[in-house]
C-alpha atoms as a PDB file:
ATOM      1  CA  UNK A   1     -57.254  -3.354   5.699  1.00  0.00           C
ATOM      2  CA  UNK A   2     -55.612  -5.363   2.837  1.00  0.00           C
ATOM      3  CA  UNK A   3     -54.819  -1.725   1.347  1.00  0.00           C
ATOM      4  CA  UNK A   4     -53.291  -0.579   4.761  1.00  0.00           C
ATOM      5  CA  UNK A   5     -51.098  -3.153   5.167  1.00  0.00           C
ATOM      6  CA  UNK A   6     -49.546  -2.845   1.549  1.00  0.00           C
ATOM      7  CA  UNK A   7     -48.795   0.282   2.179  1.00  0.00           C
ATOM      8  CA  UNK A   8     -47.049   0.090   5.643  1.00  0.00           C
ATOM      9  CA  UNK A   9     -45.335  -2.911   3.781  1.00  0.00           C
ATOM     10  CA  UNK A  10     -44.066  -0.660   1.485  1.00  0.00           C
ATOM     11  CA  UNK A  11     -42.625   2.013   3.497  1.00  0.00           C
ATOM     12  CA  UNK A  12     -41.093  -0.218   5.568  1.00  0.00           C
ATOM     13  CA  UNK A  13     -39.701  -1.370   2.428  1.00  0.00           C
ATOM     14  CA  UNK A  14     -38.491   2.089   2.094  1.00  0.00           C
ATOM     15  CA  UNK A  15     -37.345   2.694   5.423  1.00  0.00           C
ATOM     16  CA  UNK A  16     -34.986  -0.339   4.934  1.00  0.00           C
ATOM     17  CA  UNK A  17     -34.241   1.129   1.691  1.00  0.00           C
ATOM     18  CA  UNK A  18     -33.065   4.171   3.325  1.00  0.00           C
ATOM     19  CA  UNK A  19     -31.048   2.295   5.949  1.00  0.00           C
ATOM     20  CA  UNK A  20     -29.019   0.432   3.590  1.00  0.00           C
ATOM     21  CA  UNK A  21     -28.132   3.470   1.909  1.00  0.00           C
ATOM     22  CA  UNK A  22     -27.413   5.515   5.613  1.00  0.00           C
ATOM     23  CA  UNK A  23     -23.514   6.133   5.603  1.00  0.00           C
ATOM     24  CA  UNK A  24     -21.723   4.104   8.503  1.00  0.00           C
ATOM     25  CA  UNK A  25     -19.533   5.703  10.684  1.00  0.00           C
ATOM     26  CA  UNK A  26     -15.802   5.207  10.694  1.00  0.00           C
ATOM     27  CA  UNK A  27     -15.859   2.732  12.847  1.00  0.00           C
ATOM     28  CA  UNK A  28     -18.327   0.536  11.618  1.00  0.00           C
ATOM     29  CA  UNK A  29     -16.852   1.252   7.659  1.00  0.00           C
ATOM     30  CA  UNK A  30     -13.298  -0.262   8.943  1.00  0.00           C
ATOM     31  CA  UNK A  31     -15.368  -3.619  10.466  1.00  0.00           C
ATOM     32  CA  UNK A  32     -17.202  -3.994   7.020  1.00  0.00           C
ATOM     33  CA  UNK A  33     -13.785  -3.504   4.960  1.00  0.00           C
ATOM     34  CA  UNK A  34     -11.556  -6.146   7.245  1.00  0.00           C
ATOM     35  CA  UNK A  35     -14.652  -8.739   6.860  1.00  0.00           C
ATOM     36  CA  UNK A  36     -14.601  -8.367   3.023  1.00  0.00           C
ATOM     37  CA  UNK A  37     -11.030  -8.599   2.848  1.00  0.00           C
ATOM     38  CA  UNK A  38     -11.173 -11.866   4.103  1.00  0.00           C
ATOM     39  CA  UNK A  39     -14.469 -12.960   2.485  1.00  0.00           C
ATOM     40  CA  UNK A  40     -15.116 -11.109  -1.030  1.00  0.00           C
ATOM     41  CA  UNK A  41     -13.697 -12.607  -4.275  1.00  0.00           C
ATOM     42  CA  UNK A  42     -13.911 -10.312  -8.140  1.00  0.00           C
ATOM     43  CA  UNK A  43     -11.576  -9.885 -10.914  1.00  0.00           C
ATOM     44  CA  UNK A  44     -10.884  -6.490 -11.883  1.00  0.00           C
ATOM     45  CA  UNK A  45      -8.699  -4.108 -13.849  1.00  0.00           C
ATOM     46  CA  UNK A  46      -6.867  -1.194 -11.788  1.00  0.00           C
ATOM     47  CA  UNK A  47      -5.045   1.585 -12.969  1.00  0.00           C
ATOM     48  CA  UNK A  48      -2.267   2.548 -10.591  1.00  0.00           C
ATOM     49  CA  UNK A  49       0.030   6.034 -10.134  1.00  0.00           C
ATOM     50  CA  UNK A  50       2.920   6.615  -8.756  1.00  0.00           C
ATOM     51  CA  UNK A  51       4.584  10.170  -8.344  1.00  0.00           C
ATOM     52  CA  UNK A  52       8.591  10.549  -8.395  1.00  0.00           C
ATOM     53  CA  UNK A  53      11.185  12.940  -9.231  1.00  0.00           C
ATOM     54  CA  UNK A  54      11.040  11.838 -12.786  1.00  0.00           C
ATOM     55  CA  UNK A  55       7.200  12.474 -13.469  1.00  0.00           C
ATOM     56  CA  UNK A  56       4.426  10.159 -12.543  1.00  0.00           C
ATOM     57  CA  UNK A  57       4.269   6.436 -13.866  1.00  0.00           C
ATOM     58  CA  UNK A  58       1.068   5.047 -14.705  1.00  0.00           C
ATOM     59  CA  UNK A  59       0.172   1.299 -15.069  1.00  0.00           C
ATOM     60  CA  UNK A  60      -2.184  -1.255 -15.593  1.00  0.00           C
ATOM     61  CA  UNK A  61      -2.783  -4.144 -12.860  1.00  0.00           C
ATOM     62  CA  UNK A  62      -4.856  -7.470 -13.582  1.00  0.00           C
ATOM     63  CA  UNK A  63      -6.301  -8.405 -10.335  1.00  0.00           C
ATOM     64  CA  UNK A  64      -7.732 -11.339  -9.377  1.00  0.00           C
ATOM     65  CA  UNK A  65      -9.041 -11.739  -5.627  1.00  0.00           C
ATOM     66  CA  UNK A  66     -10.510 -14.329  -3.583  1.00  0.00           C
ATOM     67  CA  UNK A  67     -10.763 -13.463   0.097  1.00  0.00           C
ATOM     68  CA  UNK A  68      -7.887 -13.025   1.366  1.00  0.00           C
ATOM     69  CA  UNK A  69      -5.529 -14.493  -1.484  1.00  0.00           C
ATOM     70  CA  UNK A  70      -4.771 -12.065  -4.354  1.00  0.00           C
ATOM     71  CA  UNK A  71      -3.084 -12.556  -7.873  1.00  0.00           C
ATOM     72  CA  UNK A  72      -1.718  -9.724 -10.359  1.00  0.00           C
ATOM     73  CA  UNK A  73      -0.497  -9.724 -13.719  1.00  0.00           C
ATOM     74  CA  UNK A  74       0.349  -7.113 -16.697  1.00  0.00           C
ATOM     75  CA  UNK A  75      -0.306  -7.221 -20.314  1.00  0.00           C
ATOM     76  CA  UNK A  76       2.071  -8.222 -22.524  1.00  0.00           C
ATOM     77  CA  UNK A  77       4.322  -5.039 -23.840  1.00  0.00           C
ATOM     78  CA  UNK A  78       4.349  -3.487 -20.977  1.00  0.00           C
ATOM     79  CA  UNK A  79       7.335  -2.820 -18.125  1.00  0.00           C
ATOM     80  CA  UNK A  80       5.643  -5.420 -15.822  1.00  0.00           C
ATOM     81  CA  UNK A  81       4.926  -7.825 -18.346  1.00  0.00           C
ATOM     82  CA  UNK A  82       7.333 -10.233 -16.878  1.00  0.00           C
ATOM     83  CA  UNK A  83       6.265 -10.152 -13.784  1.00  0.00           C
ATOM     84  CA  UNK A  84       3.527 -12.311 -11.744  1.00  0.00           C
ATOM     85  CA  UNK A  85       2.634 -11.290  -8.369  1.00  0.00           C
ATOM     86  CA  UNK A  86       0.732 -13.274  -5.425  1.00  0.00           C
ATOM     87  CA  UNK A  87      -0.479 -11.901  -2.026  1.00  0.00           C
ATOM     88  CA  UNK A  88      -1.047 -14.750   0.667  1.00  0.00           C
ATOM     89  CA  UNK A  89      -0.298 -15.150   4.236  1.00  0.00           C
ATOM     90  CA  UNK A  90       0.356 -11.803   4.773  1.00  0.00           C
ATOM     91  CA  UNK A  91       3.310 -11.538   2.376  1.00  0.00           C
ATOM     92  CA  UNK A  92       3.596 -10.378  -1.269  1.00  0.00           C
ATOM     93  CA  UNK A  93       5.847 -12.580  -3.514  1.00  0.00           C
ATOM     94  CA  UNK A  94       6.921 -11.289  -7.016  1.00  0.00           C
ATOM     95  CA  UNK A  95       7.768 -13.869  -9.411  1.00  0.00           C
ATOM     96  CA  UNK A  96       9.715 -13.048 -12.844  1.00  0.00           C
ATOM     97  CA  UNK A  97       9.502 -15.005 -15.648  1.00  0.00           C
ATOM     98  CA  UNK A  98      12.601 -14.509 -17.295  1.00  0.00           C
ATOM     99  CA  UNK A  99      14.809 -16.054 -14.577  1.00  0.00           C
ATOM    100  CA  UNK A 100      12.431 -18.177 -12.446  1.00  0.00           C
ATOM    101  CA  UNK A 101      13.171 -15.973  -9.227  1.00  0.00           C
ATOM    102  CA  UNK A 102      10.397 -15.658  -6.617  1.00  0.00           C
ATOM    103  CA  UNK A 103      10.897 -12.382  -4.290  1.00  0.00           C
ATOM    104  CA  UNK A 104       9.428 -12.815  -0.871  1.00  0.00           C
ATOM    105  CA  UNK A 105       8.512  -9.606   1.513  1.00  0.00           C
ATOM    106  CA  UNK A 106       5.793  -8.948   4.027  1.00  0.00           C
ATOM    107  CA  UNK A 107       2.665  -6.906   1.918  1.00  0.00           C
ATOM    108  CA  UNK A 108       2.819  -3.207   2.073  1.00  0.00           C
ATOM    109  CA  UNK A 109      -0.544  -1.720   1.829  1.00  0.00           C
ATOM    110  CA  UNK A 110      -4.018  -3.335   0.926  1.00  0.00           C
ATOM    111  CA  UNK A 111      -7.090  -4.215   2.613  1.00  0.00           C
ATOM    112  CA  UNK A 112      -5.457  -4.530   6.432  1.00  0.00           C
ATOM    113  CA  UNK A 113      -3.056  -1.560   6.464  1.00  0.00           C
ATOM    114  CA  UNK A 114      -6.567   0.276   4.817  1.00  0.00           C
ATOM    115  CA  UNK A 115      -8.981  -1.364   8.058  1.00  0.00           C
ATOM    116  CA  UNK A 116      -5.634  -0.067  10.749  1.00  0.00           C
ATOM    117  CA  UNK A 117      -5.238   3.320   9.414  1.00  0.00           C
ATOM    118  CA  UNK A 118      -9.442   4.045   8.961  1.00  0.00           C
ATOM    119  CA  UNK A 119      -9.681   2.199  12.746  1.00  0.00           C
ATOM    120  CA  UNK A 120      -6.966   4.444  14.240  1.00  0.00           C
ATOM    121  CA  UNK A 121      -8.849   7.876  12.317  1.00  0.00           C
ATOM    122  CA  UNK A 122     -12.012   6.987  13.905  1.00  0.00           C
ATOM    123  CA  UNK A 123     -10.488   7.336  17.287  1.00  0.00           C
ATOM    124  CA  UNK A 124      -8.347   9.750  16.711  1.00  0.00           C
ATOM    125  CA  UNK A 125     -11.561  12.173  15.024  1.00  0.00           C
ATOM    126  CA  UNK A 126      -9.455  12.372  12.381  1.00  0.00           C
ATOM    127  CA  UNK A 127     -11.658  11.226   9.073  1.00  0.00           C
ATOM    128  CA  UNK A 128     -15.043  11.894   7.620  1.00  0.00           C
ATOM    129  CA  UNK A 129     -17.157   9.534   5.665  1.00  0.00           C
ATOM    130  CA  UNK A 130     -19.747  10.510   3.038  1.00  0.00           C
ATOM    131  CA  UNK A 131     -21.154   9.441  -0.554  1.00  0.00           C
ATOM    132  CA  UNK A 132     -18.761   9.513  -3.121  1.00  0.00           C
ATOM    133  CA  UNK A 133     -18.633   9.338  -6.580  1.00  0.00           C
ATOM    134  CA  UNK A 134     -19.061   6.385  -8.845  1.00  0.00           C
ATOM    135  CA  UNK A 135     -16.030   4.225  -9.459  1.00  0.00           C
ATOM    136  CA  UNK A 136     -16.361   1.838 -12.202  1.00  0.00           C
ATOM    137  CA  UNK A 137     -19.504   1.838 -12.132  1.00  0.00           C
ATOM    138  CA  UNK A 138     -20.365   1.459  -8.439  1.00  0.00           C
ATOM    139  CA  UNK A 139     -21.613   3.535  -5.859  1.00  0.00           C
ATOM    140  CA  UNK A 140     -19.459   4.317  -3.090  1.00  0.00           C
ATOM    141  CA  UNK A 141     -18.822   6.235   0.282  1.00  0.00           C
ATOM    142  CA  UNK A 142     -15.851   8.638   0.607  1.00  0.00           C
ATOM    143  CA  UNK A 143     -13.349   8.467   3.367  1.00  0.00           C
ATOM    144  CA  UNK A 144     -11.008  11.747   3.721  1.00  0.00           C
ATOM    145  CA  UNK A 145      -8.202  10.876   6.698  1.00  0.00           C
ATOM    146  CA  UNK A 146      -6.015  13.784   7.590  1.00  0.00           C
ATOM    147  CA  UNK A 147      -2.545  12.314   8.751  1.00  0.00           C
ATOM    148  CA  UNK A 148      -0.728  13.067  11.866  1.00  0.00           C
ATOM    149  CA  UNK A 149       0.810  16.387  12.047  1.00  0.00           C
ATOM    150  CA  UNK A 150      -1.244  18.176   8.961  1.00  0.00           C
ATOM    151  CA  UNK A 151       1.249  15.830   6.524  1.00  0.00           C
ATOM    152  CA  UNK A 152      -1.003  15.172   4.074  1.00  0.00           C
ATOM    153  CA  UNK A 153      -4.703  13.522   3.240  1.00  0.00           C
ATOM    154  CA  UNK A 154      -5.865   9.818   2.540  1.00  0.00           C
ATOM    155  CA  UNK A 155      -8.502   9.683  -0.212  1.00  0.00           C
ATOM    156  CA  UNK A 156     -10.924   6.601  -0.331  1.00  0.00           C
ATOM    157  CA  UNK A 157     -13.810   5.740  -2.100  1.00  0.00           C
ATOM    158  CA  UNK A 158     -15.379   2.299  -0.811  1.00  0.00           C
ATOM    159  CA  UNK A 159     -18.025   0.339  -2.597  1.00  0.00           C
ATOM    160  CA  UNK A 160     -21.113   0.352  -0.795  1.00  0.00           C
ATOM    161  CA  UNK A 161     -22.490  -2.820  -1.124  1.00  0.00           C
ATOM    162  CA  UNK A 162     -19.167  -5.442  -0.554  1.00  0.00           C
ATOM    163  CA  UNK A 163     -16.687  -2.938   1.479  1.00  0.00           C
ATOM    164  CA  UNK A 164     -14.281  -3.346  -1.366  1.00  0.00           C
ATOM    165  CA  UNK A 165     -11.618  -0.580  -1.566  1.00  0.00           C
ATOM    166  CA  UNK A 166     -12.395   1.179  -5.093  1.00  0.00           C
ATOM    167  CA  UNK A 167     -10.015   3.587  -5.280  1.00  0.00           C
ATOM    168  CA  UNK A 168      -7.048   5.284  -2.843  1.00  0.00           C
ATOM    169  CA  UNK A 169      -5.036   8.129  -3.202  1.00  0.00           C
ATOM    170  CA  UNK A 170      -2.340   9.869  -0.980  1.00  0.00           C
ATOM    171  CA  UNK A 171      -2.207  13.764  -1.280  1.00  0.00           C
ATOM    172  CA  UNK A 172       0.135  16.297   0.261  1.00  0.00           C
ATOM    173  CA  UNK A 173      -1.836  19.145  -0.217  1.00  0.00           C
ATOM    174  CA  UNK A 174      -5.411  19.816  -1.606  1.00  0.00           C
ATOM    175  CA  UNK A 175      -3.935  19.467  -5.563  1.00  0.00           C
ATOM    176  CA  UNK A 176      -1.152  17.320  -5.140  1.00  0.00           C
ATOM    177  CA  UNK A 177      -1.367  13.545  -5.004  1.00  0.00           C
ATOM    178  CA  UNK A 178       1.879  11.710  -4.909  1.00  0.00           C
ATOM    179  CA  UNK A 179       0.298   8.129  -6.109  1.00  0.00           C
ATOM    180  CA  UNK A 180      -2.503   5.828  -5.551  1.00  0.00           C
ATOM    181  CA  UNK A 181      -5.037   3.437  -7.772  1.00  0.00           C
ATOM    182  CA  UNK A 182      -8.535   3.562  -9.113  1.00  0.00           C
ATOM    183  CA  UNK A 183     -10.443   0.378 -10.471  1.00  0.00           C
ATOM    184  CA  UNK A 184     -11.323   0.892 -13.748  1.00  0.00           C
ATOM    185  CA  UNK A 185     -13.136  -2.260 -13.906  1.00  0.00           C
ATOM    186  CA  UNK A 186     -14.911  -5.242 -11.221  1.00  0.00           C
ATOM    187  CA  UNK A 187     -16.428  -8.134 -11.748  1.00  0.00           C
ATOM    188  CA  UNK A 188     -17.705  -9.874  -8.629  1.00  0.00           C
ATOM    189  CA  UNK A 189     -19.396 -12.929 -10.064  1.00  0.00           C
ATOM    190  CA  UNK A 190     -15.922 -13.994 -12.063  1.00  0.00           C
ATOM    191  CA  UNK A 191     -15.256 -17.507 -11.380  1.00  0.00           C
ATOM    192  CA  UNK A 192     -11.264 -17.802  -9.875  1.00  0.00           C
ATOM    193  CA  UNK A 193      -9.540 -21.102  -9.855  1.00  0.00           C
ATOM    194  CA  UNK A 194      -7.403 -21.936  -6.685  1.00  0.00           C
ATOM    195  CA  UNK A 195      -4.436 -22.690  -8.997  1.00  0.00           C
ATOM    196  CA  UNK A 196      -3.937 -18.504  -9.790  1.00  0.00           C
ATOM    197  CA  UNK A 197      -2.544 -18.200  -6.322  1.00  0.00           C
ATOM    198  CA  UNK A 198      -0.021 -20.981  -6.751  1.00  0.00           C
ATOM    199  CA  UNK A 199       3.316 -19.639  -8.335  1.00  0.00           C
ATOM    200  CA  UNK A 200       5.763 -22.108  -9.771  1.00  0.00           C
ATOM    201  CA  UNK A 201       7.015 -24.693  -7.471  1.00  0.00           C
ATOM    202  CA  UNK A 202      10.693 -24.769  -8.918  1.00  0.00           C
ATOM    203  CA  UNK A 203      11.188 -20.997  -8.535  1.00  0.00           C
ATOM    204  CA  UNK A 204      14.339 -19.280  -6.674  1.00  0.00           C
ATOM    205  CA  UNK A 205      13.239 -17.527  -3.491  1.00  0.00           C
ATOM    206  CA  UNK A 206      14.991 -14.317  -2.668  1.00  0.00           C
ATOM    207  CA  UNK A 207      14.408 -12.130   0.106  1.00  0.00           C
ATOM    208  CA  UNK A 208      14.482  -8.485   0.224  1.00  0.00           C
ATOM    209  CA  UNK A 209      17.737  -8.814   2.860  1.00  0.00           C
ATOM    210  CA  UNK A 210      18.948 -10.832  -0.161  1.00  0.00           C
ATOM    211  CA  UNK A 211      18.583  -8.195  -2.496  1.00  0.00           C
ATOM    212  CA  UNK A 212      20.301  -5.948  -0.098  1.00  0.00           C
ATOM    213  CA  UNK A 213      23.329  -7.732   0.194  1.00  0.00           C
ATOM    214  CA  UNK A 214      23.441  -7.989  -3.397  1.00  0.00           C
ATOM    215  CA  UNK A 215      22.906  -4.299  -4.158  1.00  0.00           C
ATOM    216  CA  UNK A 216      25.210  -3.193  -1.790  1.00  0.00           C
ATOM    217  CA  UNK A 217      28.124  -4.999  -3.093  1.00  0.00           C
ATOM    218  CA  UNK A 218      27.420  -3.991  -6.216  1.00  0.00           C
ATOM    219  CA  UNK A 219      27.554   0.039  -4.843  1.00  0.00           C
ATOM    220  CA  UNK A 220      30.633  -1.363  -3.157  1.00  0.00           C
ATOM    221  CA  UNK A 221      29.160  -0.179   0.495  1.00  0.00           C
ATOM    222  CA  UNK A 222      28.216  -2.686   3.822  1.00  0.00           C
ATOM    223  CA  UNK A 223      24.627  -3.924   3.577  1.00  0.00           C
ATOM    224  CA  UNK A 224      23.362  -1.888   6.370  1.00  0.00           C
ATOM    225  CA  UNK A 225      20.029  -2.781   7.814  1.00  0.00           C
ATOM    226  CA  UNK A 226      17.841  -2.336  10.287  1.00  0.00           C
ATOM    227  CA  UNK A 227      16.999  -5.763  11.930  1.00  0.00           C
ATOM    228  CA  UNK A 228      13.400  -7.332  11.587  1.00  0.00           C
ATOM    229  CA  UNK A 229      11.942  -6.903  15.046  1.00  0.00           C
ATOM    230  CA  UNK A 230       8.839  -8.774  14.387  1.00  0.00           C
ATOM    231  CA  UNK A 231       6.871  -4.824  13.612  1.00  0.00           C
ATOM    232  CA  UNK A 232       9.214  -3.218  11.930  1.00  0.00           C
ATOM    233  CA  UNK A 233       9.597  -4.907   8.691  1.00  0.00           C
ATOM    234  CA  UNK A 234      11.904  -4.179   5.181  1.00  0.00           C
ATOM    235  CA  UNK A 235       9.477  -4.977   2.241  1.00  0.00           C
ATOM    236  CA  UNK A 236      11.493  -3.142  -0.557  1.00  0.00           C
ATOM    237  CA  UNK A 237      14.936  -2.280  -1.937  1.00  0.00           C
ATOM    238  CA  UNK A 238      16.418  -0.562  -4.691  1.00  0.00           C
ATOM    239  CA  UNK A 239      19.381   1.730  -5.842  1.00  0.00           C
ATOM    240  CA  UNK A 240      19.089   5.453  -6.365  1.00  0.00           C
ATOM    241  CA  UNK A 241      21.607   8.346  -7.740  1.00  0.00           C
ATOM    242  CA  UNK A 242      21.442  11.738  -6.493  1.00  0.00           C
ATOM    243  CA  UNK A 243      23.939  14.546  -7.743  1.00  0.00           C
ATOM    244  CA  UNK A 244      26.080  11.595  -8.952  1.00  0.00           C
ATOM    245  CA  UNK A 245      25.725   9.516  -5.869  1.00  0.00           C
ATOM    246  CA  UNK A 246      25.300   6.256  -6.041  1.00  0.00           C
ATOM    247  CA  UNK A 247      23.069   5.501  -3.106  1.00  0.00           C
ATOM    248  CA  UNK A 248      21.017   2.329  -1.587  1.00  0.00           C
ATOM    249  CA  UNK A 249      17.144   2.681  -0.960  1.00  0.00           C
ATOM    250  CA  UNK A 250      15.502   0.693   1.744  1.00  0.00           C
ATOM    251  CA  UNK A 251      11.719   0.543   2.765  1.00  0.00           C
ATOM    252  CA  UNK A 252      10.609  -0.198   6.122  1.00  0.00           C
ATOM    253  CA  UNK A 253       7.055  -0.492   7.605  1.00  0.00           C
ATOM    254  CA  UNK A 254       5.107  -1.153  10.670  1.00  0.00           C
ATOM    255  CA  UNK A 255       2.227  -1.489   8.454  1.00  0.00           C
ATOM    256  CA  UNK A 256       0.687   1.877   9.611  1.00  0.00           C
ATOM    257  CA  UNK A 257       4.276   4.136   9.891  1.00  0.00           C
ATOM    258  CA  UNK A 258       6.987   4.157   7.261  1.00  0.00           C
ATOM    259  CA  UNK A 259      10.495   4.654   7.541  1.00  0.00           C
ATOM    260  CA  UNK A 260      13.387   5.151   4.826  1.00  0.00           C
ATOM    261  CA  UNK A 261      16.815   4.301   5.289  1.00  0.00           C
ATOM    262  CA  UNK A 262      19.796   5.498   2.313  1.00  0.00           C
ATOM    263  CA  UNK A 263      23.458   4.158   2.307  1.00  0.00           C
ATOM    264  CA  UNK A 264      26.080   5.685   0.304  1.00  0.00           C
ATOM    265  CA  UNK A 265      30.206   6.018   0.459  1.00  0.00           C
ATOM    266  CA  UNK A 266      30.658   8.761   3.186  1.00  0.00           C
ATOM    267  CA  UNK A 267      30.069  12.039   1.815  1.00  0.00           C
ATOM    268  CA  UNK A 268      29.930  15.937   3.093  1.00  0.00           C
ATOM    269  CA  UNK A 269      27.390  16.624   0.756  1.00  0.00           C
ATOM    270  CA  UNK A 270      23.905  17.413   1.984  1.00  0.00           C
ATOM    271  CA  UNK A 271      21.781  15.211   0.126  1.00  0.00           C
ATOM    272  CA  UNK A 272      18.157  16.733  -0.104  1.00  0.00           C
ATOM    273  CA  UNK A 273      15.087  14.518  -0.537  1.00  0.00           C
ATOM    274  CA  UNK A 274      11.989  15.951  -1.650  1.00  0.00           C
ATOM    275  CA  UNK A 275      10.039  14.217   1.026  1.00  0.00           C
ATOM    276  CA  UNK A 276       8.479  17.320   2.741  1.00  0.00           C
ATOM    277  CA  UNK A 277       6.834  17.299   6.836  1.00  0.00           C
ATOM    278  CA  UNK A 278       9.038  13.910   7.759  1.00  0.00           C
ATOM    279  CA  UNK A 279      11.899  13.916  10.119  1.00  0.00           C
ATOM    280  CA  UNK A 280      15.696  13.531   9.022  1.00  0.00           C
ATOM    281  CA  UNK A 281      18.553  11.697  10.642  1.00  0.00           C
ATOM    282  CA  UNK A 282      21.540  11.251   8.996  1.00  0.00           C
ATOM    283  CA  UNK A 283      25.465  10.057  10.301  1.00  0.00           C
ATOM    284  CA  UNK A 284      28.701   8.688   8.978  1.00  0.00           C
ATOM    285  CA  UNK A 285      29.383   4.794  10.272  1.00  0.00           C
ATOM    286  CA  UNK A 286      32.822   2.843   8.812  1.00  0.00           C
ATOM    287  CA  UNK A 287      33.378   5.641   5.860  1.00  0.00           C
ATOM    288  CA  UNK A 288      29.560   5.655   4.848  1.00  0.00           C
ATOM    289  CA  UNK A 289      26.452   8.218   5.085  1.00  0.00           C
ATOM    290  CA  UNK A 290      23.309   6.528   6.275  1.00  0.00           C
ATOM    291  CA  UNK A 291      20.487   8.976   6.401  1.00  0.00           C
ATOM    292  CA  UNK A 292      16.732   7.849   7.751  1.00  0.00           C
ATOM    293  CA  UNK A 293      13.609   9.333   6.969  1.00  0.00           C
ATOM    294  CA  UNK A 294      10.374   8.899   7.873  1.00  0.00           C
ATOM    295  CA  UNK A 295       7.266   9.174   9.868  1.00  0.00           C
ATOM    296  CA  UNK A 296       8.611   9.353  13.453  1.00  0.00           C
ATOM    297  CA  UNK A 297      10.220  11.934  15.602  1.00  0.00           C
ATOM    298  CA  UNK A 298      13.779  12.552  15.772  1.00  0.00           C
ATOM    299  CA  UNK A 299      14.283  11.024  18.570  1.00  0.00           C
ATOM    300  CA  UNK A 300      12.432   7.937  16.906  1.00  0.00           C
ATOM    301  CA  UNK A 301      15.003   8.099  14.510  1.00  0.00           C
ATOM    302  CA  UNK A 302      17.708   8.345  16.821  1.00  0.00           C
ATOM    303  CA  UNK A 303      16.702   4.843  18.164  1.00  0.00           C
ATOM    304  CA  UNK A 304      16.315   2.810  15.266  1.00  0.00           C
ATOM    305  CA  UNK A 305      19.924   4.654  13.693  1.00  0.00           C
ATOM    306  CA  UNK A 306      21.421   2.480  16.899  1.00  0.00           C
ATOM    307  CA  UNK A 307      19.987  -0.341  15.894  1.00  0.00           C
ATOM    308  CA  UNK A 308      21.260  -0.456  11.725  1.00  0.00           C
ATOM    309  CA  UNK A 309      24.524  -2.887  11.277  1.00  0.00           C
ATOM    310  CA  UNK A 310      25.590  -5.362   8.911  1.00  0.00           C
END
């Protein structure tokens, strides 16, 4: 009796075996990943890869996470090295060193924009989860989302035992990725001090709408936005030159769709951005081009072109 019990003890050992290891659906994967974001703490080393015009940039990211708080820092040497970066309350600020300014803007990407877009595939049909391949070390499942309108795929490789997003990449066809990050390595018993997620106290805060003003009086244009509606947000800026053009960049998000908005001194020119299966609006407004593009229909576009002013 004592031997038949042992062994139904050990396959139901087994069994649960094999039901920890059974792959969730997409659903119940996007559940698991929004509770870890707010309850999972490691330190880790990521390796992150961005595509542009110019070639891809690759970079190293110190990460240091405790729920839903997150720190990140770069080696000395590098082009980041300056830089300190902290992710609470839903906003991302960037601190730099050498001139004690602290950039404020709502976070683009991580663990929530990951739980919205896997929630939205699993109703839509639109993603399949299996095993994956190891990533640093850890077993995973993979998550392949197709995007609306055949526009490209989302590549994810989870950690099976804390729901921790291990890698992520962004791919607009089968061989060509356009950026992402991998972990290269995680450790989930590091001991994190509250104080990382404190940035100076006597820092300058800017704000991206700051920035814009700024940038656009140094391209001698009007800082033309499009207003914070409470969804719709502006998380980065920058300045660009195409064929000579001096143009400014802005990045908008609703934390699932994107949207890109360019300002330059008016021009007949058709400026061509290598951004292929989005819409394109553009129009000339008080001797400037402003051209959108992004993830919405033109109509969509339409819309939030009525909306940009000063």
């Amino acid at each position: 009796m004592r031997i038949r019990c042992g062994l139904i003890g050990v396959l139901l050992g087994l069994g649960g075996l094999s039901l920890a290891q059974s792959i969730p659906t997409a659903s119940e994967l996007a559940t698991r990943i929004e509770r870890s974001g707010k309850t999972v703490s490691y330190a880790a080393v990521r390796s992150i890869t961005i595509r542009s015009e110019r070639g891809n940039r690759t970079f190293e990211e110190r990460v240091l996470r405790s729920g839903d708080k997150m720190y990140l820092s770069y080696e000395a040497g590098t082009p980041y090295a300056d830089q300190q970066i902290y992710e609470v309350g839903g906003k991302r600020y960037t601190y730099t060193k050498s001139n004690n300014e602290l950039r404020v803007a709502p976070i683009r990407g991580g663990g929530l924009e990951t739980y919205k877009l896997l929630a939205e595939a699993a109703i839509k049909g639109a993603v399949k989860v299996s095993r994956g391949d190891a990533v640093a070390s850890r077993a995973t499942f993979y998550v392949e989302i197709a995007s609306d309108r055949g526009r490209g795929t989302h590549r994810i490789w989870v950690d099976r035992e804390k729901y921790v997003v291990l890698k992520r990449s962004f791919a607009v066809s089968s061989s060509e990725e356009i950026g992402g990050f991998e972990v290269l390595k995680i450790d989930f018993s590091a001991k994190i001090s509250s104080s990382k997620f404190k940035w100076p106290s006597k820092a300058k805060l800017i704000t991206v709408q700051d920035d814009v003003r700024r940038l656009a009086k140094e391209l001698s244009v009007k800082p033309m936005m499009i207003p914070d509606s409470g969804k719709m947000a502006l998380v980065s800026t920058g300045k660009m030159e195409v064929r000579g053009q001096n143009i400014l960049r802005q990045f908008y998000t609703d934390g699932e769709r994107r949207l890109s908005l360019f300002v330059m001194k008016q021009t007949d020119a058709e400026m061509r951005f290598s951004m292929r299966g989005v819409e394109v609006h553009r129009w000339n407004s008080g001797g400037m081009t402003l051209i959108l593009i992004g993830d919405y229909s033109e109509a969509e576009l339409k819309k939030f072109a009525a909306r940009v002013k000063a």
